[in-house]
PDB file of N, CA and C in Angstrom:
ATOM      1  N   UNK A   1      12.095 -28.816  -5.558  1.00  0.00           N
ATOM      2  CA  UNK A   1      12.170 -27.370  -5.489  1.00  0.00           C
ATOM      3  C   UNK A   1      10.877 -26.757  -4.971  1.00  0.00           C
ATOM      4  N   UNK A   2       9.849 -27.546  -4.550  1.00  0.00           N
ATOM      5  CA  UNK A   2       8.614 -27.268  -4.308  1.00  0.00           C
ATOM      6  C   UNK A   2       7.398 -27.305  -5.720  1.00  0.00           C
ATOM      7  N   UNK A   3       7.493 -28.085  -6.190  1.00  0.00           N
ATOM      8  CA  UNK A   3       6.502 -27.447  -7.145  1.00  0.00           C
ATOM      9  C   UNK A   3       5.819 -29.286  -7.239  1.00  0.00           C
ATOM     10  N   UNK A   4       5.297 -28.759  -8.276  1.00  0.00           N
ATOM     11  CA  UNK A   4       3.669 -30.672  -8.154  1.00  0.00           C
ATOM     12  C   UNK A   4       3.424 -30.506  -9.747  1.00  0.00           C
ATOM     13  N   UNK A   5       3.936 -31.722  -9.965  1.00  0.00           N
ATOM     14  CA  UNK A   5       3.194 -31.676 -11.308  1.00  0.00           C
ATOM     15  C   UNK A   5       1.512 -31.820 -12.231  1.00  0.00           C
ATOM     16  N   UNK A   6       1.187 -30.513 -12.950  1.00  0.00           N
ATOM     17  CA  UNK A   6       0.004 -30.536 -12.840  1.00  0.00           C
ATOM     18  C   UNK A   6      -0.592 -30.928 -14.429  1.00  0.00           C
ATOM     19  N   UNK A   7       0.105 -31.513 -15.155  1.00  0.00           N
ATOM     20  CA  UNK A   7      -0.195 -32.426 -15.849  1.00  0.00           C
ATOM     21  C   UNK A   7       1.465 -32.761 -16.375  1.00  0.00           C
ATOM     22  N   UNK A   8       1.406 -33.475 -17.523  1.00  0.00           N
ATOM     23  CA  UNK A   8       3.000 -33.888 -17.590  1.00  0.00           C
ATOM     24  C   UNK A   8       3.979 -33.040 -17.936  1.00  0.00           C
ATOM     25  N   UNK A   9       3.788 -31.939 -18.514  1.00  0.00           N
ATOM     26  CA  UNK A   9       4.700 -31.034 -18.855  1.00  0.00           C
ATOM     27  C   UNK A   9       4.338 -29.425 -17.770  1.00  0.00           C
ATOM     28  N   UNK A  10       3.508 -29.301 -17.385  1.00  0.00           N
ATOM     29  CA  UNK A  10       3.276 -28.092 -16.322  1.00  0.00           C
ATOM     30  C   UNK A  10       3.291 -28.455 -15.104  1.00  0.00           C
ATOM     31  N   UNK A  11       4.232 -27.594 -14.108  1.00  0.00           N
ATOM     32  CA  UNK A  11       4.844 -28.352 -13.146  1.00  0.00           C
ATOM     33  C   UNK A  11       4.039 -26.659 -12.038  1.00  0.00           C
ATOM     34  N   UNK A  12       3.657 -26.153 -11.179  1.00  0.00           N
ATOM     35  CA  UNK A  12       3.357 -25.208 -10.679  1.00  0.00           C
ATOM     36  C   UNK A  12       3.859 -25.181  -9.003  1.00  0.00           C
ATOM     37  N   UNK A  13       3.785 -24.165  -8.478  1.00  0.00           N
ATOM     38  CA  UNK A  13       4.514 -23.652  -7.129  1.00  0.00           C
ATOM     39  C   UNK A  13       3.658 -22.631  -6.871  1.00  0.00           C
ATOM     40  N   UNK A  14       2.924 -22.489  -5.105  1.00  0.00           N
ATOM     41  CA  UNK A  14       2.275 -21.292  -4.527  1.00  0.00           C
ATOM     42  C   UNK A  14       3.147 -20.370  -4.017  1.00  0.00           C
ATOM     43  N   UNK A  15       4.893 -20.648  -4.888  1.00  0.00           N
ATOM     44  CA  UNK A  15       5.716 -19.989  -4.155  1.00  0.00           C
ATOM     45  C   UNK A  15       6.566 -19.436  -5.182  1.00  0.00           C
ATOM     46  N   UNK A  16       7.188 -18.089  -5.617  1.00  0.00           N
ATOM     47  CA  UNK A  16       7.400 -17.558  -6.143  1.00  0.00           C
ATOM     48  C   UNK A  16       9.319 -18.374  -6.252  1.00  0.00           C
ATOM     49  N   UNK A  17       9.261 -19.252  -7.313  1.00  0.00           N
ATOM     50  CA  UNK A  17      10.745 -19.803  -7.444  1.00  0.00           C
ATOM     51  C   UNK A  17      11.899 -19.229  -8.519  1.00  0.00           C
ATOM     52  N   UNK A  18      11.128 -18.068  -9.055  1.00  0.00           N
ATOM     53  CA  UNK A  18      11.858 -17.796 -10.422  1.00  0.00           C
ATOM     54  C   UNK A  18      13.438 -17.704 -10.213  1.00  0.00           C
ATOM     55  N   UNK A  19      13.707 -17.205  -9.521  1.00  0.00           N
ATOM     56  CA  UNK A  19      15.457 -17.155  -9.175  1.00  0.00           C
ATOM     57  C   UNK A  19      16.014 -18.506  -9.452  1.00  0.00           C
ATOM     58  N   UNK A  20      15.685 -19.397  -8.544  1.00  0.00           N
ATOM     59  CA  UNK A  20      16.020 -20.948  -8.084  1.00  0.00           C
ATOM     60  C   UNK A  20      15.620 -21.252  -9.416  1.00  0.00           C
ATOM     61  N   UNK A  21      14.630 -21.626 -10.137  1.00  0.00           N
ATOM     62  CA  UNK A  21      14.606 -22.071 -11.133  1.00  0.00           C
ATOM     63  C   UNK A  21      15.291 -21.510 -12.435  1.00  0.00           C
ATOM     64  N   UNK A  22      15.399 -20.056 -12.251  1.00  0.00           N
ATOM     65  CA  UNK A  22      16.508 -19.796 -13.226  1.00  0.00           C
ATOM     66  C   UNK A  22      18.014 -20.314 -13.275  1.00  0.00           C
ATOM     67  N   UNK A  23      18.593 -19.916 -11.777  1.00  0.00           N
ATOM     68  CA  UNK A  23      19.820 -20.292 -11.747  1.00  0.00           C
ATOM     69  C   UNK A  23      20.005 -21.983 -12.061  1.00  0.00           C
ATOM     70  N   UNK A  24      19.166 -23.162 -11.588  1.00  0.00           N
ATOM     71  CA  UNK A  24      18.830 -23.969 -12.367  1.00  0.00           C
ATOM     72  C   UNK A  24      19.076 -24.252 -13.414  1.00  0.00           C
ATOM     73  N   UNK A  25      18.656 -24.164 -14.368  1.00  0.00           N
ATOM     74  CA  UNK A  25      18.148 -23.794 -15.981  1.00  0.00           C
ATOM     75  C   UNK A  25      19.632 -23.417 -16.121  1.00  0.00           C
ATOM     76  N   UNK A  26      19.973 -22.479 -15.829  1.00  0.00           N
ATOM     77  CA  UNK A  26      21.474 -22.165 -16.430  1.00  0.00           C
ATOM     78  C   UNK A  26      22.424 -22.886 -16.076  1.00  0.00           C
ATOM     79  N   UNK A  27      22.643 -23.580 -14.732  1.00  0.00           N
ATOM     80  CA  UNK A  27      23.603 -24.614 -14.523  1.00  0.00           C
ATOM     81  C   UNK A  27      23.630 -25.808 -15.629  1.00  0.00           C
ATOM     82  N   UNK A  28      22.218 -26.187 -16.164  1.00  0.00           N
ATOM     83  CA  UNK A  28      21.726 -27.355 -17.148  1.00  0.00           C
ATOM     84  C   UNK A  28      21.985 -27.382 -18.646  1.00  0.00           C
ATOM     85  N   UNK A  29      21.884 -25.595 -18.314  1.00  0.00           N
ATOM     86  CA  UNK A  29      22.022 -25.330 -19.691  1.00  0.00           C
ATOM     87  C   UNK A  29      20.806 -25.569 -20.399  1.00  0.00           C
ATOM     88  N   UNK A  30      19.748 -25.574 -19.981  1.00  0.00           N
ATOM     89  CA  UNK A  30      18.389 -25.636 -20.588  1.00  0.00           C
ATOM     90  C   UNK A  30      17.497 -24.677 -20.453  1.00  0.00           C
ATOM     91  N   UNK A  31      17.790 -23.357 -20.393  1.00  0.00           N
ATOM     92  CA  UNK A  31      17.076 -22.166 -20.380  1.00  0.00           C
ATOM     93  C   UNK A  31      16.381 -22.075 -21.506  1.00  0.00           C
ATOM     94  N   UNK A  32      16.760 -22.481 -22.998  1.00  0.00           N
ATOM     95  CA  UNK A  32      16.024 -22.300 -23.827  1.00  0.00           C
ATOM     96  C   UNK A  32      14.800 -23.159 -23.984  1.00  0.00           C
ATOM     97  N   UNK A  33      14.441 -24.310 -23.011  1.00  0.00           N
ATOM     98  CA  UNK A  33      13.792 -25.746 -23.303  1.00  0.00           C
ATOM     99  C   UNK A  33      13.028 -24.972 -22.074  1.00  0.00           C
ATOM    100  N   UNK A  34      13.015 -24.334 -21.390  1.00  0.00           N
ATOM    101  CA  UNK A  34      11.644 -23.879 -20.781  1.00  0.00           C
ATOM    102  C   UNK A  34      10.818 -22.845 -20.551  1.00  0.00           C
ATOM    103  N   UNK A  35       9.539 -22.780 -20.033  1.00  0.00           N
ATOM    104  CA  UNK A  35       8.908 -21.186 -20.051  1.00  0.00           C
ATOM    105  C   UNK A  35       8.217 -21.199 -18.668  1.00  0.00           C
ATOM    106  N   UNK A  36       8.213 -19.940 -17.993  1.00  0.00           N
ATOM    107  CA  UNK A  36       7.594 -19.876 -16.800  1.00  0.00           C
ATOM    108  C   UNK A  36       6.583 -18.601 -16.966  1.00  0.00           C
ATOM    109  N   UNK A  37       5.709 -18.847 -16.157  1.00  0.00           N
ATOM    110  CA  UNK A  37       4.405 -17.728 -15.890  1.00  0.00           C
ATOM    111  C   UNK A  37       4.167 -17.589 -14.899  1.00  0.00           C
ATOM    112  N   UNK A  38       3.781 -16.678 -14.584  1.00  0.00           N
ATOM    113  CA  UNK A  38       3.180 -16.464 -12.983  1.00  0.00           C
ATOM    114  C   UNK A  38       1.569 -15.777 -13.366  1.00  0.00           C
ATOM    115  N   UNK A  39       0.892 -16.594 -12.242  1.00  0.00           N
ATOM    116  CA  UNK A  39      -0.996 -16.698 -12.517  1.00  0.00           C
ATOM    117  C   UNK A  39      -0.799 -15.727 -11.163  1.00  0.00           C
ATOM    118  N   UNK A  40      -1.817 -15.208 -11.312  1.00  0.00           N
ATOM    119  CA  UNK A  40      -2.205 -14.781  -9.852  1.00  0.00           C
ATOM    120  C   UNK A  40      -4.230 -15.277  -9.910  1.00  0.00           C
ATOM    121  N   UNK A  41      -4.334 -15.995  -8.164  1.00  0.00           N
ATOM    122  CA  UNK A  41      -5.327 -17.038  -8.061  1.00  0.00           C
ATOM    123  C   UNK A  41      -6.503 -15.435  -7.613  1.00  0.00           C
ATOM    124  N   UNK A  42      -7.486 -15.633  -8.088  1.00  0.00           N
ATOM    125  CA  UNK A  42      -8.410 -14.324  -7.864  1.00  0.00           C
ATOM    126  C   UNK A  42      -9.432 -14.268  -6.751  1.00  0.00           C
ATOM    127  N   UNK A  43      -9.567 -15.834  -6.061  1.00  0.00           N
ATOM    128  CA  UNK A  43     -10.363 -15.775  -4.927  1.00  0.00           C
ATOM    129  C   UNK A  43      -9.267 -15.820  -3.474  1.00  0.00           C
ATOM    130  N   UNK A  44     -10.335 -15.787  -2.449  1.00  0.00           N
ATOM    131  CA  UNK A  44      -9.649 -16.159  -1.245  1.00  0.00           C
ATOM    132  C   UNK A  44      -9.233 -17.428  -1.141  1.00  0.00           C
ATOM    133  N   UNK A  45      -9.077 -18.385  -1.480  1.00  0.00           N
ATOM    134  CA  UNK A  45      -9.218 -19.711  -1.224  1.00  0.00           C
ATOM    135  C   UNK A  45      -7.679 -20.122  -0.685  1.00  0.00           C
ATOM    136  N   UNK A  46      -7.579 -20.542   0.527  1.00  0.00           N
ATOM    137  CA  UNK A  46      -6.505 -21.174   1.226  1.00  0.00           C
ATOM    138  C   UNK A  46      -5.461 -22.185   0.268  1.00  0.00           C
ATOM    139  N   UNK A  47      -4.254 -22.070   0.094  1.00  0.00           N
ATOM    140  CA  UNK A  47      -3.050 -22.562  -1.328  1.00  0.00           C
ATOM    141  C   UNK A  47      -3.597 -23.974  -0.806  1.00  0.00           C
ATOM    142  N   UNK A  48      -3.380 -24.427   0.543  1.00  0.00           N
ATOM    143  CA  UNK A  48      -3.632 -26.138   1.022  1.00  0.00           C
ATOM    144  C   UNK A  48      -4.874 -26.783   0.527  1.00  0.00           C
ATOM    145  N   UNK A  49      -5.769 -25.671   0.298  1.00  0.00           N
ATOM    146  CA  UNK A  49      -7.164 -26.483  -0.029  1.00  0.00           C
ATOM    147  C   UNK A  49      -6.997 -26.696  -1.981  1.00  0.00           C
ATOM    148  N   UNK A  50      -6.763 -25.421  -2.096  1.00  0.00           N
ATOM    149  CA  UNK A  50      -6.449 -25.505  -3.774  1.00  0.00           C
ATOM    150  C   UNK A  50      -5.475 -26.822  -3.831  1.00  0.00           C
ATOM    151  N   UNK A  51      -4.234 -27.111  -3.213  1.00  0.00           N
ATOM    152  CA  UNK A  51      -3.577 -28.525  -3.163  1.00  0.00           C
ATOM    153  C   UNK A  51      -4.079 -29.516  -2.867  1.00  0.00           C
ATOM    154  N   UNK A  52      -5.127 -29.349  -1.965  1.00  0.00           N
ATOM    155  CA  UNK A  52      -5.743 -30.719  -1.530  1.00  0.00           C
ATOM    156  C   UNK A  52      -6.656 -31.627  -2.462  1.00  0.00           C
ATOM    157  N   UNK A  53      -7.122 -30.344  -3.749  1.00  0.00           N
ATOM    158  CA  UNK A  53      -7.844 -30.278  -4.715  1.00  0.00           C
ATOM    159  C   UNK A  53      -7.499 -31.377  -5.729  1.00  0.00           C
ATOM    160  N   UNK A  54      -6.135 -30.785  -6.299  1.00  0.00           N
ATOM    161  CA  UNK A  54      -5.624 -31.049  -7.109  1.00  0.00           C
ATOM    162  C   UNK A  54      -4.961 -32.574  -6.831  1.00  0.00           C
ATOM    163  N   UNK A  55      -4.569 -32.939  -5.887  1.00  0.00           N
ATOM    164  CA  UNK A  55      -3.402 -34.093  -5.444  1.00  0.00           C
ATOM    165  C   UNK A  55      -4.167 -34.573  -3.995  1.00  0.00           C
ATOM    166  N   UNK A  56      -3.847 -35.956  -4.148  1.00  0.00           N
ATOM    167  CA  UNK A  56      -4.499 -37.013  -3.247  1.00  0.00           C
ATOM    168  C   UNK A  56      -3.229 -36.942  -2.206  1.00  0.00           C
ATOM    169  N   UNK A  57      -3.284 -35.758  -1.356  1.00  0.00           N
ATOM    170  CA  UNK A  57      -1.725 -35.642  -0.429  1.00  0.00           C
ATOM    171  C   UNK A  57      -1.226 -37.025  -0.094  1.00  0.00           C
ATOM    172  N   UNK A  58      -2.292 -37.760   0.675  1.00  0.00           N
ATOM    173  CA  UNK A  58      -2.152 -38.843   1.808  1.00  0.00           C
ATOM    174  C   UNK A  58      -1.393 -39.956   0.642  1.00  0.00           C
ATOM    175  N   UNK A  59      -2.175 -40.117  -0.839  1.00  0.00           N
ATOM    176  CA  UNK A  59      -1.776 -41.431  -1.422  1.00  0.00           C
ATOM    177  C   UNK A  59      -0.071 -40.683  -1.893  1.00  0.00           C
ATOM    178  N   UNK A  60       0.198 -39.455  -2.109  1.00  0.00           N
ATOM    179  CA  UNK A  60       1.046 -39.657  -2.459  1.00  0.00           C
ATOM    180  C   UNK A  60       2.109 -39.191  -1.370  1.00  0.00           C
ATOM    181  N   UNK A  61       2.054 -39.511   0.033  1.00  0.00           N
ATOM    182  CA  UNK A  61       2.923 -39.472   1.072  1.00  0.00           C
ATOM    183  C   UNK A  61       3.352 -40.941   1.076  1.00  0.00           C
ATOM    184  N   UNK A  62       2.394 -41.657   0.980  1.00  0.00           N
ATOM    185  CA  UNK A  62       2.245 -42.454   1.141  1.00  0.00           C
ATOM    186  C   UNK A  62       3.104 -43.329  -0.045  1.00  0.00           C
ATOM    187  N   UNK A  63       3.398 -43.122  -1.117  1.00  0.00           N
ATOM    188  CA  UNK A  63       4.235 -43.128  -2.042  1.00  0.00           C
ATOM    189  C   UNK A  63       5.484 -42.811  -1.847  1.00  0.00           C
ATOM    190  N   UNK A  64       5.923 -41.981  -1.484  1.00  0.00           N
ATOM    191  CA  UNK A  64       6.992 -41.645  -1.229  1.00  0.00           C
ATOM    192  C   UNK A  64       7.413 -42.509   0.211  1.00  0.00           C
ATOM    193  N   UNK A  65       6.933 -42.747   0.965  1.00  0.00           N
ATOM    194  CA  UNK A  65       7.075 -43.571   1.868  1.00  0.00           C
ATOM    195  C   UNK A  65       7.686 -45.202   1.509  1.00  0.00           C
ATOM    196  N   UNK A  66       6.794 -45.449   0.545  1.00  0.00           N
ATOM    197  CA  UNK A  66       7.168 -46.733  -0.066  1.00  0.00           C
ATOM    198  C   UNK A  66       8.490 -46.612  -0.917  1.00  0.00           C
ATOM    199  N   UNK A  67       8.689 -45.932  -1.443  1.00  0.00           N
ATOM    200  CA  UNK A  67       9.827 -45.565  -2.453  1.00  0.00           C
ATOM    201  C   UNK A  67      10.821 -45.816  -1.582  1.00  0.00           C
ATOM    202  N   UNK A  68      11.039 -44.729  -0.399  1.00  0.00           N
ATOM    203  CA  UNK A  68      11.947 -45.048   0.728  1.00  0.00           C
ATOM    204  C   UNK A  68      12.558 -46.109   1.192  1.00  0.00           C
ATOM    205  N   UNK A  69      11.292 -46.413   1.648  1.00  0.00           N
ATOM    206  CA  UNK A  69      11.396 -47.957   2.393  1.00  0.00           C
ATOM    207  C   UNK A  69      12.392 -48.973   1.546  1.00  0.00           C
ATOM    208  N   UNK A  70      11.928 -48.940  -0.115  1.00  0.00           N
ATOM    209  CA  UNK A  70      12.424 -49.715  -0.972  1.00  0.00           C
ATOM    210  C   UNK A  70      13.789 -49.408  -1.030  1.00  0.00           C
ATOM    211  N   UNK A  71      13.749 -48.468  -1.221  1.00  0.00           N
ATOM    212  CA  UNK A  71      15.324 -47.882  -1.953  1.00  0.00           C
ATOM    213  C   UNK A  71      16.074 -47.134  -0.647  1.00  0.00           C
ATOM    214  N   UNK A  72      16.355 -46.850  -0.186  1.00  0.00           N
ATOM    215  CA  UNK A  72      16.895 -46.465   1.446  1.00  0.00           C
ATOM    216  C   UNK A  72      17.654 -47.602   1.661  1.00  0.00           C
ATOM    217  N   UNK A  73      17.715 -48.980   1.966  1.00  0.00           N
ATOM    218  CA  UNK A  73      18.299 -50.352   2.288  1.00  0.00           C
ATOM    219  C   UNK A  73      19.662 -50.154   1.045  1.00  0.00           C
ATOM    220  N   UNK A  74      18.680 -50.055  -0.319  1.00  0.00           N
ATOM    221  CA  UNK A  74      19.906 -50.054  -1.310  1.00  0.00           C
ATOM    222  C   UNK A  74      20.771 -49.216  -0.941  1.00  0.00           C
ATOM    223  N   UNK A  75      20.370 -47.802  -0.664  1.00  0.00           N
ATOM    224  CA  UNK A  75      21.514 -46.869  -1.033  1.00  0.00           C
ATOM    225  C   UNK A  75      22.897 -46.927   0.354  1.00  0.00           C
ATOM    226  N   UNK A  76      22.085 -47.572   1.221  1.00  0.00           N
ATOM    227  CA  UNK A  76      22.836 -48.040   3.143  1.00  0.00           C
ATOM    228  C   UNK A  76      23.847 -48.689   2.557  1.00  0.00           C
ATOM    229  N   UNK A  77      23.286 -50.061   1.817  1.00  0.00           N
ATOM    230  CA  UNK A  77      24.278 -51.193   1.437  1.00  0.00           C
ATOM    231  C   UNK A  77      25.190 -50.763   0.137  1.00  0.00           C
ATOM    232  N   UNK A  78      25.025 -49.757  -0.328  1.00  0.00           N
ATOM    233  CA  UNK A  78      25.990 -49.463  -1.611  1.00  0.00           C
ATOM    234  C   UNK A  78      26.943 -48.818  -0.543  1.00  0.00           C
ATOM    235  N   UNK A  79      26.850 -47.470   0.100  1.00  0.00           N
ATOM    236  CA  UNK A  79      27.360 -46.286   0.744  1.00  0.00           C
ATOM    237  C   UNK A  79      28.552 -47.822   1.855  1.00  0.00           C
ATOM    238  N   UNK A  80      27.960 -48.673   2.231  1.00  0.00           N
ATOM    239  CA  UNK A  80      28.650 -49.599   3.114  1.00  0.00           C
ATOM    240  C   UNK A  80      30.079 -50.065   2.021  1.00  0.00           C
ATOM    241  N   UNK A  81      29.662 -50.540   1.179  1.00  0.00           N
ATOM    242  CA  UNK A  81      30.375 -51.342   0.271  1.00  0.00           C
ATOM    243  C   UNK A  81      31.488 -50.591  -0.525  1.00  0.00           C
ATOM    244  N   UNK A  82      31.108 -48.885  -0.645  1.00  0.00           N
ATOM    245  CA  UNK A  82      31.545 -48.184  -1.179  1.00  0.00           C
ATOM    246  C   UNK A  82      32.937 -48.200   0.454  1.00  0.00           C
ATOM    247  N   UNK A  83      32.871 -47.843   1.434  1.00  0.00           N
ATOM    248  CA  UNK A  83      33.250 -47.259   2.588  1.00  0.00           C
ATOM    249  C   UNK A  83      34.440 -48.866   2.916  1.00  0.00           C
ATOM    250  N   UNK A  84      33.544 -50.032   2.574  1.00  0.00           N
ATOM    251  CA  UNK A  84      34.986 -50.799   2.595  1.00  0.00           C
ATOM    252  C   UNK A  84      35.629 -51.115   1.324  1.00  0.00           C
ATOM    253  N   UNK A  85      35.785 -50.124   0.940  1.00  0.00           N
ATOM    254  CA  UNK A  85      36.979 -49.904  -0.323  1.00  0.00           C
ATOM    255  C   UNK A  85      36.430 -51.477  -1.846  1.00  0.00           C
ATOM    256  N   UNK A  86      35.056 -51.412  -1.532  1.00  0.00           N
ATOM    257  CA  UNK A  86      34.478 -52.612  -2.603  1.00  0.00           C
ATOM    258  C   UNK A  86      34.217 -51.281  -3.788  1.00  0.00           C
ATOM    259  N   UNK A  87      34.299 -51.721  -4.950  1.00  0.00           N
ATOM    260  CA  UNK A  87      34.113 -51.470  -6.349  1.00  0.00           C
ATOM    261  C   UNK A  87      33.062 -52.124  -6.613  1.00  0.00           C
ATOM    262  N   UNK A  88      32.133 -50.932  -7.231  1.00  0.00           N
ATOM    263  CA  UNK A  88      30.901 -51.255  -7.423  1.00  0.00           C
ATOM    264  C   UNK A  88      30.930 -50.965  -9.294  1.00  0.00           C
ATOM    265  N   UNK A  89      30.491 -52.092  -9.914  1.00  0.00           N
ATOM    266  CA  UNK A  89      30.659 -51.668 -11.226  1.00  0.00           C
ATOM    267  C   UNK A  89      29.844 -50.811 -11.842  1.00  0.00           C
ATOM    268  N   UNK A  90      30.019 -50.107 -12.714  1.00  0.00           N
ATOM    269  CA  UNK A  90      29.353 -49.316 -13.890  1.00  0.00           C
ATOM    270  C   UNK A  90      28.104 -49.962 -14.254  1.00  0.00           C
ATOM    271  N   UNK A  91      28.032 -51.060 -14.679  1.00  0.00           N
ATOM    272  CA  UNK A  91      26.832 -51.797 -15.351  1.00  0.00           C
ATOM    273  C   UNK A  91      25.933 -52.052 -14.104  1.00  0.00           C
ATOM    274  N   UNK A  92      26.419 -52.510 -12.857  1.00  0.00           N
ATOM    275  CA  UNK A  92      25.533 -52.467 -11.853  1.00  0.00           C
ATOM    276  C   UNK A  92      25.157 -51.231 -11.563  1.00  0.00           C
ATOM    277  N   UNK A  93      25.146 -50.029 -11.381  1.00  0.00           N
ATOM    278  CA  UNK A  93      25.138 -48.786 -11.074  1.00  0.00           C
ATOM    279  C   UNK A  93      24.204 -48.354 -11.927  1.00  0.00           C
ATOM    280  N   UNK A  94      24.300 -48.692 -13.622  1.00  0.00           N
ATOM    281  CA  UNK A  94      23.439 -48.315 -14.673  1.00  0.00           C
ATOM    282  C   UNK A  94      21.942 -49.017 -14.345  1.00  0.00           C
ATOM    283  N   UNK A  95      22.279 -50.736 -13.985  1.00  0.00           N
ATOM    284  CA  UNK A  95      20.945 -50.627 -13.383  1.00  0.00           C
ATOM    285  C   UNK A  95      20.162 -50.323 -12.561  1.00  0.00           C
ATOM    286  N   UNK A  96      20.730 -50.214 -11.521  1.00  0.00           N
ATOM    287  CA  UNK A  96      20.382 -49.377 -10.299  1.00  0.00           C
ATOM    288  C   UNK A  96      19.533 -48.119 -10.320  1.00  0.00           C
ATOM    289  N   UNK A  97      20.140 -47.352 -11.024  1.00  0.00           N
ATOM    290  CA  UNK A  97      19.444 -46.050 -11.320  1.00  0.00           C
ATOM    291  C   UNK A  97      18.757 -46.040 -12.366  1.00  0.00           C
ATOM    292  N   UNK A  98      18.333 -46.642 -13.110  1.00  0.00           N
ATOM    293  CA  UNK A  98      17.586 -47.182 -14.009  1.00  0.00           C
ATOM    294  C   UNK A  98      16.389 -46.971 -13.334  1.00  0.00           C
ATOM    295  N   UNK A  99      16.691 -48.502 -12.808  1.00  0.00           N
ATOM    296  CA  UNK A  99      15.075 -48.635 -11.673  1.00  0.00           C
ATOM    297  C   UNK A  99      14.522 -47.527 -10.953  1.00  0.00           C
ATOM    298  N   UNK A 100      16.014 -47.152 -10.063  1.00  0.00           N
ATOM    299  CA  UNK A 100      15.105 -45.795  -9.082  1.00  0.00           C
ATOM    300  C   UNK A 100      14.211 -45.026  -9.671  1.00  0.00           C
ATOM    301  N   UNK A 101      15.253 -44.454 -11.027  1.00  0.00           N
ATOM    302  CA  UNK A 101      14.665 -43.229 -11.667  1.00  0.00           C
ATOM    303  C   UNK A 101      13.103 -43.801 -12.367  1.00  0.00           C
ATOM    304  N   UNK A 102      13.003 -45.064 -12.659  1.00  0.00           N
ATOM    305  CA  UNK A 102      11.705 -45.185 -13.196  1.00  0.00           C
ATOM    306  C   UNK A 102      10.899 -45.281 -12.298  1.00  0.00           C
ATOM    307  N   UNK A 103      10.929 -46.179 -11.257  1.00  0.00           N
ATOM    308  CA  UNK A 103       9.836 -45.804  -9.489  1.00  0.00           C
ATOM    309  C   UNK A 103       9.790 -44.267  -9.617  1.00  0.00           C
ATOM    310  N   UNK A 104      10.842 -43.668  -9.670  1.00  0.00           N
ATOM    311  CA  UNK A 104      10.907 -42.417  -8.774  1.00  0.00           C
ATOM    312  C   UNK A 104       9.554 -41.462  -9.877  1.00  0.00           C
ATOM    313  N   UNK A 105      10.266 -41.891 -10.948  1.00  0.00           N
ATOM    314  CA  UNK A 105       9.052 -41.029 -12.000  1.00  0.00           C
ATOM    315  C   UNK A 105       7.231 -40.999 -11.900  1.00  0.00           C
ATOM    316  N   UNK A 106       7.287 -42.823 -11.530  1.00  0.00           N
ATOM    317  CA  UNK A 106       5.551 -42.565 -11.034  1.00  0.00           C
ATOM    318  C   UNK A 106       5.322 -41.657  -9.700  1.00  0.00           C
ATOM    319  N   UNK A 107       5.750 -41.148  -8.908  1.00  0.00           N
ATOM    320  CA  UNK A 107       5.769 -40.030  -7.826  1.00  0.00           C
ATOM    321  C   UNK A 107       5.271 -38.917  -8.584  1.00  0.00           C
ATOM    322  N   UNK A 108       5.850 -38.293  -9.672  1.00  0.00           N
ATOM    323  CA  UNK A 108       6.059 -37.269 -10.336  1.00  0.00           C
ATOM    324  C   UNK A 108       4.583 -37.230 -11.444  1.00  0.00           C
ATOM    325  N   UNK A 109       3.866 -37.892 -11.027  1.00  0.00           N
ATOM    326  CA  UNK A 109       2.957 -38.104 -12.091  1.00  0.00           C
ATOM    327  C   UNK A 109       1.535 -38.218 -11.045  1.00  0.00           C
TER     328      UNK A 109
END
């Protein structure tokens, strides 16, 4: 949705998301499980440099790159298997996304 996580539970955006993240929240049904603020930053300082600050851009392009690479092949060869009428089981599927979602989480961190 645009936003970077800026420690594990505060997630921030140089972009005003409150709508999107509301309507969000209400599809989830978790409006009550979160809180939003809006800071306003008091110097001139360019949003990219304040980002560049905070987050190592390159290592984590570079992350996401790898993630890809990894998981992209899987999702080709499921979407294939799915398309010639193969049944892919539940328990395989559970692990599957298992894994992603735990790779995918060190990104997020």
């Amino acid at each position: 949705m645009g936003y970077g996580a800026l420690c594990e539970a505060t997630w921030i955006s140089p972009y005003d998301l409150t709508k999107e993240v509301e309507d969000l929240a209400e599809t989830l049904q978790i409006k009550e499980y979160i809180q939003m603020f809006q800071a306003k930053h008091q110097e001139s300082t360019d949003p990219e440099k304040i980002v560049s600050r905070c987050w190592d851009l390159g290592k984590i392009h570079q992350m996401y790159a790898d993630f890809l690479t990894e998981y992209r092949p899987k999702l080709e060869g499921h979407l294939k298997r799915l398309q010639a009428g193969e049944t892919i089981e539940p328990s395989e599927c559970f692990v599957e996304r298992f894994k992603l979602i735990h790779e995918y989480r060190k990104l997020l961190q």
